[in-house]
N, C-alpha and C. Protein backbone atom coordinates (compact mmCIF):
# COMPACT_ATOMS: atom_id res chain seq x y z
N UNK A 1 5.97 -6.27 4.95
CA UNK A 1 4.54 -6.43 4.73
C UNK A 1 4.25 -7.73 3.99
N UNK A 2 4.95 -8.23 2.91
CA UNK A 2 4.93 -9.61 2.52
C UNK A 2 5.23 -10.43 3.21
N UNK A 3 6.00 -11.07 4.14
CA UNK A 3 5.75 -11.62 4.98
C UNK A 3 4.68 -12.55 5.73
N UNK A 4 3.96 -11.06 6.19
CA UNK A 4 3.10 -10.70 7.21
C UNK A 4 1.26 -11.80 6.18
N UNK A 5 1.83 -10.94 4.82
CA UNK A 5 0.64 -11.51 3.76
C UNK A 5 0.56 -13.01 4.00
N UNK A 6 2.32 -13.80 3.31
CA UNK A 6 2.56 -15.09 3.43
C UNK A 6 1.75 -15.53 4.49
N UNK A 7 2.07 -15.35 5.51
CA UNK A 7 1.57 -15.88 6.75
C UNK A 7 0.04 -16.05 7.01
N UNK A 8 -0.52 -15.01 6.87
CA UNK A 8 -1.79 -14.76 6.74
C UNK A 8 -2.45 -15.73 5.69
N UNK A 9 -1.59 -15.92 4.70
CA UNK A 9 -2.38 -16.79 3.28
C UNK A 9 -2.20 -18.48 3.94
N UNK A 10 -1.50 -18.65 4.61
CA UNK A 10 -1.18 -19.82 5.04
C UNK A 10 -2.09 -20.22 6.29
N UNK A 11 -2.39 -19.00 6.74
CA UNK A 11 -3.87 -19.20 8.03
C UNK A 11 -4.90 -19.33 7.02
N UNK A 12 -5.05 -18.64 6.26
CA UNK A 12 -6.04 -18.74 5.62
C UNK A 12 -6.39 -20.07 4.83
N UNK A 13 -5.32 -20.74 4.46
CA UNK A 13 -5.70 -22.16 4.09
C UNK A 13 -5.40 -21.94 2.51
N UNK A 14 -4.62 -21.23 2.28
CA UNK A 14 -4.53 -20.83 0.81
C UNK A 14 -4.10 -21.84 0.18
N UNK A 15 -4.10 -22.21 -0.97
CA UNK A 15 -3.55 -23.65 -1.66
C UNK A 15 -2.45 -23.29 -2.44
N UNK A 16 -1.50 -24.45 -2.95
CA UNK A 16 -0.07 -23.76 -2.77
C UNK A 16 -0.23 -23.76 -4.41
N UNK A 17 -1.14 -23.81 -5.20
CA UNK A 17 -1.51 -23.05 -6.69
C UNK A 17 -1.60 -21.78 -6.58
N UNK A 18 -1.50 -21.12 -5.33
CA UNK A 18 -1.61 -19.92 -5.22
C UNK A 18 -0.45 -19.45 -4.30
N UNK A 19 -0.17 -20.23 -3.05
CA UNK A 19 0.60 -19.87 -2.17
C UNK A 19 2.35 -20.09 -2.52
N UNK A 20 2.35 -21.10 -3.02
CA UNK A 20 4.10 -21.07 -4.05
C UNK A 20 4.43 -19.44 -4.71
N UNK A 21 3.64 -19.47 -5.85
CA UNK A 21 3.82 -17.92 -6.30
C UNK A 21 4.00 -16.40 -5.38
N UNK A 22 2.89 -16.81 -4.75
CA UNK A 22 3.34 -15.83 -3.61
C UNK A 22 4.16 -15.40 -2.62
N UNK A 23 4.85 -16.61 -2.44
CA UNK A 23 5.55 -16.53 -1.71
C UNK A 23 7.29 -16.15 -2.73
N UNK A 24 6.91 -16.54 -4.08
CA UNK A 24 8.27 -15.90 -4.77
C UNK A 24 8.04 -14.11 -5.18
N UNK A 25 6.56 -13.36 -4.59
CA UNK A 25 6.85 -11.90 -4.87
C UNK A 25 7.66 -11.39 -4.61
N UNK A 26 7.81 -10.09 -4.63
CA UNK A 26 8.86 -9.25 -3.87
C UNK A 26 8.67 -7.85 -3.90
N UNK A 27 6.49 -7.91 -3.82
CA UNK A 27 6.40 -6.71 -3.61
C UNK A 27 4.74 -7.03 -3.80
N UNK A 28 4.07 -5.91 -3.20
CA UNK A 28 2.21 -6.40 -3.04
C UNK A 28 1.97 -6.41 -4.31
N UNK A 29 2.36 -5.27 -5.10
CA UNK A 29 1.81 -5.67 -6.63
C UNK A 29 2.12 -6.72 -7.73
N UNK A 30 2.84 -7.40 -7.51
CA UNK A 30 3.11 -8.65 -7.98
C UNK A 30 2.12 -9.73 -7.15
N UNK A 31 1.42 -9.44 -6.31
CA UNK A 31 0.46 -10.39 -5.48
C UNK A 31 -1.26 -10.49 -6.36
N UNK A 32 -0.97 -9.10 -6.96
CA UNK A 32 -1.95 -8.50 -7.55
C UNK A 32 -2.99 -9.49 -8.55
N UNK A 33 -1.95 -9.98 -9.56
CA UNK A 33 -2.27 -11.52 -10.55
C UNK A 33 -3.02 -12.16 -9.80
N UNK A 34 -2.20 -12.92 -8.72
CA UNK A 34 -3.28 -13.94 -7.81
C UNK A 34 -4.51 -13.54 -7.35
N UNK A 35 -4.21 -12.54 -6.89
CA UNK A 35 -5.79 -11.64 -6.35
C UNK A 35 -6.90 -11.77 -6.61
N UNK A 36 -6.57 -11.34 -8.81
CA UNK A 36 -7.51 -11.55 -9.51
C UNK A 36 -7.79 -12.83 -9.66
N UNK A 37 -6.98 -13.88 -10.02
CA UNK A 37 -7.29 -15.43 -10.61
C UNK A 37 -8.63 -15.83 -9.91
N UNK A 38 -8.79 -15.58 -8.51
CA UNK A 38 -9.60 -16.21 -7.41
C UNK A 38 -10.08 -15.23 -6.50
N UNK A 39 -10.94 -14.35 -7.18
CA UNK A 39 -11.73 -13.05 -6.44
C UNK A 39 -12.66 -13.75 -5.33
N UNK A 40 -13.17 -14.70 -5.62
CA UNK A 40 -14.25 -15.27 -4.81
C UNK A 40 -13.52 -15.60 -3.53
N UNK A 41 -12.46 -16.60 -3.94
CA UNK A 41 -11.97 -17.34 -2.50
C UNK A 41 -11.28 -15.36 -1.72
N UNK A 42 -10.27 -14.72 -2.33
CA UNK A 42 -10.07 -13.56 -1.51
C UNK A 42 -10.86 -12.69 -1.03
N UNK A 43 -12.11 -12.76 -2.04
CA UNK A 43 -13.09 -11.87 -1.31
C UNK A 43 -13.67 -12.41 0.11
N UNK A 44 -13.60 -13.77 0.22
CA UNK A 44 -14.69 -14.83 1.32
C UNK A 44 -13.50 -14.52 2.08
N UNK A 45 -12.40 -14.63 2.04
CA UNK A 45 -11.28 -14.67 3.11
C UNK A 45 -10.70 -13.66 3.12
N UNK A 46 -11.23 -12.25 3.03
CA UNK A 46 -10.71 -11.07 3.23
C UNK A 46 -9.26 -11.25 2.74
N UNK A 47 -8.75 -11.54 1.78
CA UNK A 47 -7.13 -11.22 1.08
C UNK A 47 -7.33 -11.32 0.13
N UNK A 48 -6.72 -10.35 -0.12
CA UNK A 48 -5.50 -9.26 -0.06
C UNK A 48 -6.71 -8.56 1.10
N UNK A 49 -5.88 -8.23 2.45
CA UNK A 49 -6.78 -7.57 3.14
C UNK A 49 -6.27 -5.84 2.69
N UNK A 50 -7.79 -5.50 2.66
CA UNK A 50 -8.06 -3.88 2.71
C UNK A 50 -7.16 -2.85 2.78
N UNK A 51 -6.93 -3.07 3.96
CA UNK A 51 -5.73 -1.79 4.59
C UNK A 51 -4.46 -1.78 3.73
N UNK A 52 -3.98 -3.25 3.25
CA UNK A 52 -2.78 -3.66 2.40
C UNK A 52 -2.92 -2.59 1.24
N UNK A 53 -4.13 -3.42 0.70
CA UNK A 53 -4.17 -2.65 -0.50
C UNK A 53 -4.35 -0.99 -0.93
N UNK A 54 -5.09 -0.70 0.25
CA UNK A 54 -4.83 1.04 0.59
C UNK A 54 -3.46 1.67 0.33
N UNK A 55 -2.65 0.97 0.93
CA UNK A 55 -1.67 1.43 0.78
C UNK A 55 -0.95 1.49 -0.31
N UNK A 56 -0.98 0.61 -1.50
CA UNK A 56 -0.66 1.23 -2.89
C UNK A 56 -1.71 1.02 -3.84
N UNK A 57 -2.60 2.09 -3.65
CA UNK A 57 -3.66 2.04 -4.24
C UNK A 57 -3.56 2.37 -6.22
N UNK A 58 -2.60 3.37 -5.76
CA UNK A 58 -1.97 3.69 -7.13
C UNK A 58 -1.59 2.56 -7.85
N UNK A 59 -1.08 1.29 -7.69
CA UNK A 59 -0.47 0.14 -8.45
C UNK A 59 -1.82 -0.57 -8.86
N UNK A 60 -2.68 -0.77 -7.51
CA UNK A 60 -3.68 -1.82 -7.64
C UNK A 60 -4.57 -1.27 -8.64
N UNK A 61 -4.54 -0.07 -8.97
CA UNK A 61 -6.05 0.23 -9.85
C UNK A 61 -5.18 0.24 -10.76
N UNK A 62 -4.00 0.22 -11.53
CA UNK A 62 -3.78 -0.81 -13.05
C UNK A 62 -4.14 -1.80 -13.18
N UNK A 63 -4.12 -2.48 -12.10
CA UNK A 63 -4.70 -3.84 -12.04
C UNK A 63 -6.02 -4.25 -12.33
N UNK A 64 -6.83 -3.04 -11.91
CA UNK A 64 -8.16 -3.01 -12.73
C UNK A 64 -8.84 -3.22 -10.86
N UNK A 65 -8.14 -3.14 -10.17
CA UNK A 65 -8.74 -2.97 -8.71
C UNK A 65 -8.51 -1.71 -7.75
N UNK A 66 -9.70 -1.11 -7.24
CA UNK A 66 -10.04 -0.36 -7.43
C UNK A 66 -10.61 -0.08 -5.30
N UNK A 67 -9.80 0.87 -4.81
CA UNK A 67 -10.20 1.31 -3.49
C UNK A 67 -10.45 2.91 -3.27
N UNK A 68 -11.60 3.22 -2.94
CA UNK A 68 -12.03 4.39 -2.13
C UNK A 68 -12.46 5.42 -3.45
N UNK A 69 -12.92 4.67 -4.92
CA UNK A 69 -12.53 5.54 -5.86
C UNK A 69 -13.68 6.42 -6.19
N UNK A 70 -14.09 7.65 -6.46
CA UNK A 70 -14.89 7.87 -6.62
C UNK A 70 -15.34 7.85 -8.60
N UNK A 71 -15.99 6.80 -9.04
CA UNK A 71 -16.38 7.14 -10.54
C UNK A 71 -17.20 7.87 -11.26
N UNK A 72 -16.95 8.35 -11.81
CA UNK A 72 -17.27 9.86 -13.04
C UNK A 72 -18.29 9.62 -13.99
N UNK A 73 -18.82 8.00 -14.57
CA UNK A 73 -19.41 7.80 -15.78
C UNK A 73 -18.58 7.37 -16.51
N UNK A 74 -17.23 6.24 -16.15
CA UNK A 74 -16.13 5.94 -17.05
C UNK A 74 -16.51 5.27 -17.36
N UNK A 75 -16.60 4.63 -19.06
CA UNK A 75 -15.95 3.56 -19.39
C UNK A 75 -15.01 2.69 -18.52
N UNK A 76 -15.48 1.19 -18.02
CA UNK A 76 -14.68 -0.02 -17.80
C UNK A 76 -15.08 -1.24 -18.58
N UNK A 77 -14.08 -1.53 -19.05
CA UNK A 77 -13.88 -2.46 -20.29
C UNK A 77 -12.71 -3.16 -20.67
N UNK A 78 -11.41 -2.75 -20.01
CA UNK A 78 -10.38 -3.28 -20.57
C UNK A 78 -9.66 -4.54 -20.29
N UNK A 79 -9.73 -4.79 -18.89
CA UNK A 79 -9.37 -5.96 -18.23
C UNK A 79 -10.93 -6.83 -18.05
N UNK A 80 -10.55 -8.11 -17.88
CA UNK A 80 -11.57 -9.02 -17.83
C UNK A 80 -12.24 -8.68 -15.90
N UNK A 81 -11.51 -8.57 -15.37
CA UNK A 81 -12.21 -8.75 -13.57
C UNK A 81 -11.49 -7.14 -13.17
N UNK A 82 -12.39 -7.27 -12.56
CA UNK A 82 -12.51 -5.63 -11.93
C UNK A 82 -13.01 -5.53 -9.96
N UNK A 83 -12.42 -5.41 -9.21
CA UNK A 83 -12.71 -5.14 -8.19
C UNK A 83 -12.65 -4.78 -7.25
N UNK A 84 -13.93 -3.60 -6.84
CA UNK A 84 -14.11 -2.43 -6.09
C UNK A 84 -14.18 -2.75 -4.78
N UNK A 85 -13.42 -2.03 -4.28
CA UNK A 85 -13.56 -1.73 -2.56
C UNK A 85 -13.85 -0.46 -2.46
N UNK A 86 -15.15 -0.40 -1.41
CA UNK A 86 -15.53 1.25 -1.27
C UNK A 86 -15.50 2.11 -2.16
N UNK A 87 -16.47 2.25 -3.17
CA UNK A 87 -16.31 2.88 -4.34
C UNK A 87 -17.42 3.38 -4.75
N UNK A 88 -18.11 4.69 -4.93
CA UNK A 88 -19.20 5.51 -5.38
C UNK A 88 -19.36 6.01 -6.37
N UNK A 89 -20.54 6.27 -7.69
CA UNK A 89 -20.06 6.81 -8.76
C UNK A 89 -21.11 6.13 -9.43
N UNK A 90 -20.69 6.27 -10.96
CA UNK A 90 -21.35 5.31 -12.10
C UNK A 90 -20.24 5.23 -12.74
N UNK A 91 -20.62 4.05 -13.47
CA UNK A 91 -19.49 3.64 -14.44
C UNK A 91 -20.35 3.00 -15.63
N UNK A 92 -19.32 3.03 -16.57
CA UNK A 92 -20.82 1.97 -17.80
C UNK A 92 -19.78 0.55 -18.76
N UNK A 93 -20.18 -0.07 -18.61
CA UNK A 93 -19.74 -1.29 -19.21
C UNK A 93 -20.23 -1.46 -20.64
N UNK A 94 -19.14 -2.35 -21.28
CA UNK A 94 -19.92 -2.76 -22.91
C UNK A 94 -18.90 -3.45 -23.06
N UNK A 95 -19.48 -4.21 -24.08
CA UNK A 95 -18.03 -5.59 -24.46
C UNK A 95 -17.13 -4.70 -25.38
N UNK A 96 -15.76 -5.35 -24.74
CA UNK A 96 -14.51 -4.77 -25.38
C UNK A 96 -14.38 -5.46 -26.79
N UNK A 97 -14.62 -5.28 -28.25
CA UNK A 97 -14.82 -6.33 -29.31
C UNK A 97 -13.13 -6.78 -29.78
N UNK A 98 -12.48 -5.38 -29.53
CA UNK A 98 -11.02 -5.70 -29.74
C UNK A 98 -10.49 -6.33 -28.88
N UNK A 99 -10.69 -6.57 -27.28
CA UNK A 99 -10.03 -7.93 -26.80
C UNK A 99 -10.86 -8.94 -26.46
N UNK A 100 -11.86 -8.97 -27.06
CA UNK A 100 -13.16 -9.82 -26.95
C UNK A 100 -13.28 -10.19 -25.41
N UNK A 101 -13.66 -8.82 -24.65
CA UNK A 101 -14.06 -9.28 -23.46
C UNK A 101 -15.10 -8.92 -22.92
N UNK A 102 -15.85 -9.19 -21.85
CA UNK A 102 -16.82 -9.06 -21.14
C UNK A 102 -16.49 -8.83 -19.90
N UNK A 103 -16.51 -7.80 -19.05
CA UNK A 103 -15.89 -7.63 -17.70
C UNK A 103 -16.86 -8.21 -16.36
N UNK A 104 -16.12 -9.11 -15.43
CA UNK A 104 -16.96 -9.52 -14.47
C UNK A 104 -16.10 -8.71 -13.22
N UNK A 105 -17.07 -7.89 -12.49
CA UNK A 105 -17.55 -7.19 -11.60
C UNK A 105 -17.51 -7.75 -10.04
N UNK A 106 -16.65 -7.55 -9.21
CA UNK A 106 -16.74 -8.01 -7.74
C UNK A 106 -16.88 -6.45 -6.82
N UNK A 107 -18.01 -6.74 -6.42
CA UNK A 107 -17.89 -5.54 -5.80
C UNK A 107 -18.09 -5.68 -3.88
N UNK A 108 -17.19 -4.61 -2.99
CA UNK A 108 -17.09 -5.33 -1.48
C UNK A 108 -16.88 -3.69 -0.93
N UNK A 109 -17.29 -4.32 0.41
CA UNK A 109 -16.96 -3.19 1.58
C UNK A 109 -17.88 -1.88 1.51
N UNK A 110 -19.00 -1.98 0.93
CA UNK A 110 -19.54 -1.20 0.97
C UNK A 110 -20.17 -0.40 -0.51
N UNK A 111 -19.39 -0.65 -1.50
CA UNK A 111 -19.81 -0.04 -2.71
C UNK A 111 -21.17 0.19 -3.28
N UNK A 112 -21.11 1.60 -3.60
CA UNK A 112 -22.21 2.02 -3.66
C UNK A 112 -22.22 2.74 -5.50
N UNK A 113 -21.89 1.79 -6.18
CA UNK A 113 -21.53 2.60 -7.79
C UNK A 113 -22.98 1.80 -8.51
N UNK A 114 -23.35 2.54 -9.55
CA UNK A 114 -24.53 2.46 -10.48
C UNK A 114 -23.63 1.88 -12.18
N UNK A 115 -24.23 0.64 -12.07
CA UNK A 115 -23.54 0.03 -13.59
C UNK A 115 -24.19 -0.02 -14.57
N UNK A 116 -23.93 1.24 -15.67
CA UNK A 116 -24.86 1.08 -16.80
C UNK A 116 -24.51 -0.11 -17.91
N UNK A 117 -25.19 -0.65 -18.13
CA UNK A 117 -24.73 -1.84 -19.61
C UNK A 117 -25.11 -1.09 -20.59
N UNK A 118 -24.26 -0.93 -21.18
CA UNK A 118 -24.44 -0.40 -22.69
C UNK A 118 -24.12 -1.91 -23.55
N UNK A 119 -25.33 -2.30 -24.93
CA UNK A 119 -25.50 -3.29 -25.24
C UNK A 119 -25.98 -4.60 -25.03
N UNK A 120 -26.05 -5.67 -25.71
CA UNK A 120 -27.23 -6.63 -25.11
C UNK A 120 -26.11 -7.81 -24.50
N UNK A 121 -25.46 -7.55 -23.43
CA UNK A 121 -24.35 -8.40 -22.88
C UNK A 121 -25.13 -8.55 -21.16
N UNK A 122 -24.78 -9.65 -20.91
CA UNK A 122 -25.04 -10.05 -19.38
C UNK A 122 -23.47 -9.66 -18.75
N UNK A 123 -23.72 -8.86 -17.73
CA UNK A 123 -22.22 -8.37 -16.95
C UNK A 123 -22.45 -9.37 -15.78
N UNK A 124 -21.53 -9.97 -15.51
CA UNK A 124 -21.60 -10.43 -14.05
C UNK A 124 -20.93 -10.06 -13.17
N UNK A 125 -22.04 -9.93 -12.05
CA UNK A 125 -21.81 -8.98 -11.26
C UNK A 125 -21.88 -9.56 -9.68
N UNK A 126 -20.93 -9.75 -8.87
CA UNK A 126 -20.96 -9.96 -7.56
C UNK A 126 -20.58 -8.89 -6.30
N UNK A 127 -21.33 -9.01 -5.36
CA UNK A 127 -21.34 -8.13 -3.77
C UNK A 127 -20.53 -9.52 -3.27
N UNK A 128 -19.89 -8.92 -1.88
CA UNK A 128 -18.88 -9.47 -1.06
C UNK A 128 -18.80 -8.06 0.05
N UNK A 129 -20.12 -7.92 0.90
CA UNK A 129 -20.12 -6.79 2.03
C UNK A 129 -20.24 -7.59 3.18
């Protein structure tokens, strides 16, 4: 399946600030880092494509990424970037003061979750459907 990614990142025009590393993984969740660095360019170019990440969905949501999930009213706060594929629910945000962060929000494929801000913080927040 890495491979298959490599290849794909290399159609895709990926730049080798990204495509070197990747190509030393030796497993999708180690792809995971890059993922996040550059949500915008993977979100515009569908990679990490979908189906990939389905498949160890369990790894990717440590990562703070997140497929098919349904949310409860959790607290998200811990990692700086967060992003949902197909995902329904509420969730509520507030700045983390102990790792002084502010979480920015990519949301794709359909997501349909309600983001409460708790506190006077601007969340940023992006669609990619």
């Amino acid at each position: 399946m890495l491979e298959s990614l490599i290849s794909r990142a290399i159609q895709k025009k990926m730049c080798s600030e990204y495509l070197t590393p990747l190509k030393a993984c030796t497993s999708i969740s180690q792809a995971f880092p890059l993922y996040l660095k550059n949500p915008t360019w993977a979100l515009s170019e569908d990679f990490l494509p979908l189906n990939v990440i389905r498949k160890v969905k369990t790894e990717a949501k440590q990562h703070g990424i997140y497929v098919d999930y349904n949310f409860e009213n959790e607290l998200i706060n811990e990692k700086q970037v967060y992003i949902l594929h197909s995902c329904k629910g509420k969730i509520r945000v507030k700045l983390n003061l102990e790792k002084k962060i502010i979480p920015i929000f990519y949301l794709a494929h359909g997501c349909d979750v309600e983001i409460e801000i708790e506190g006077d913080i601007k969340v940023p927040i992006y669609r990619y459907d």
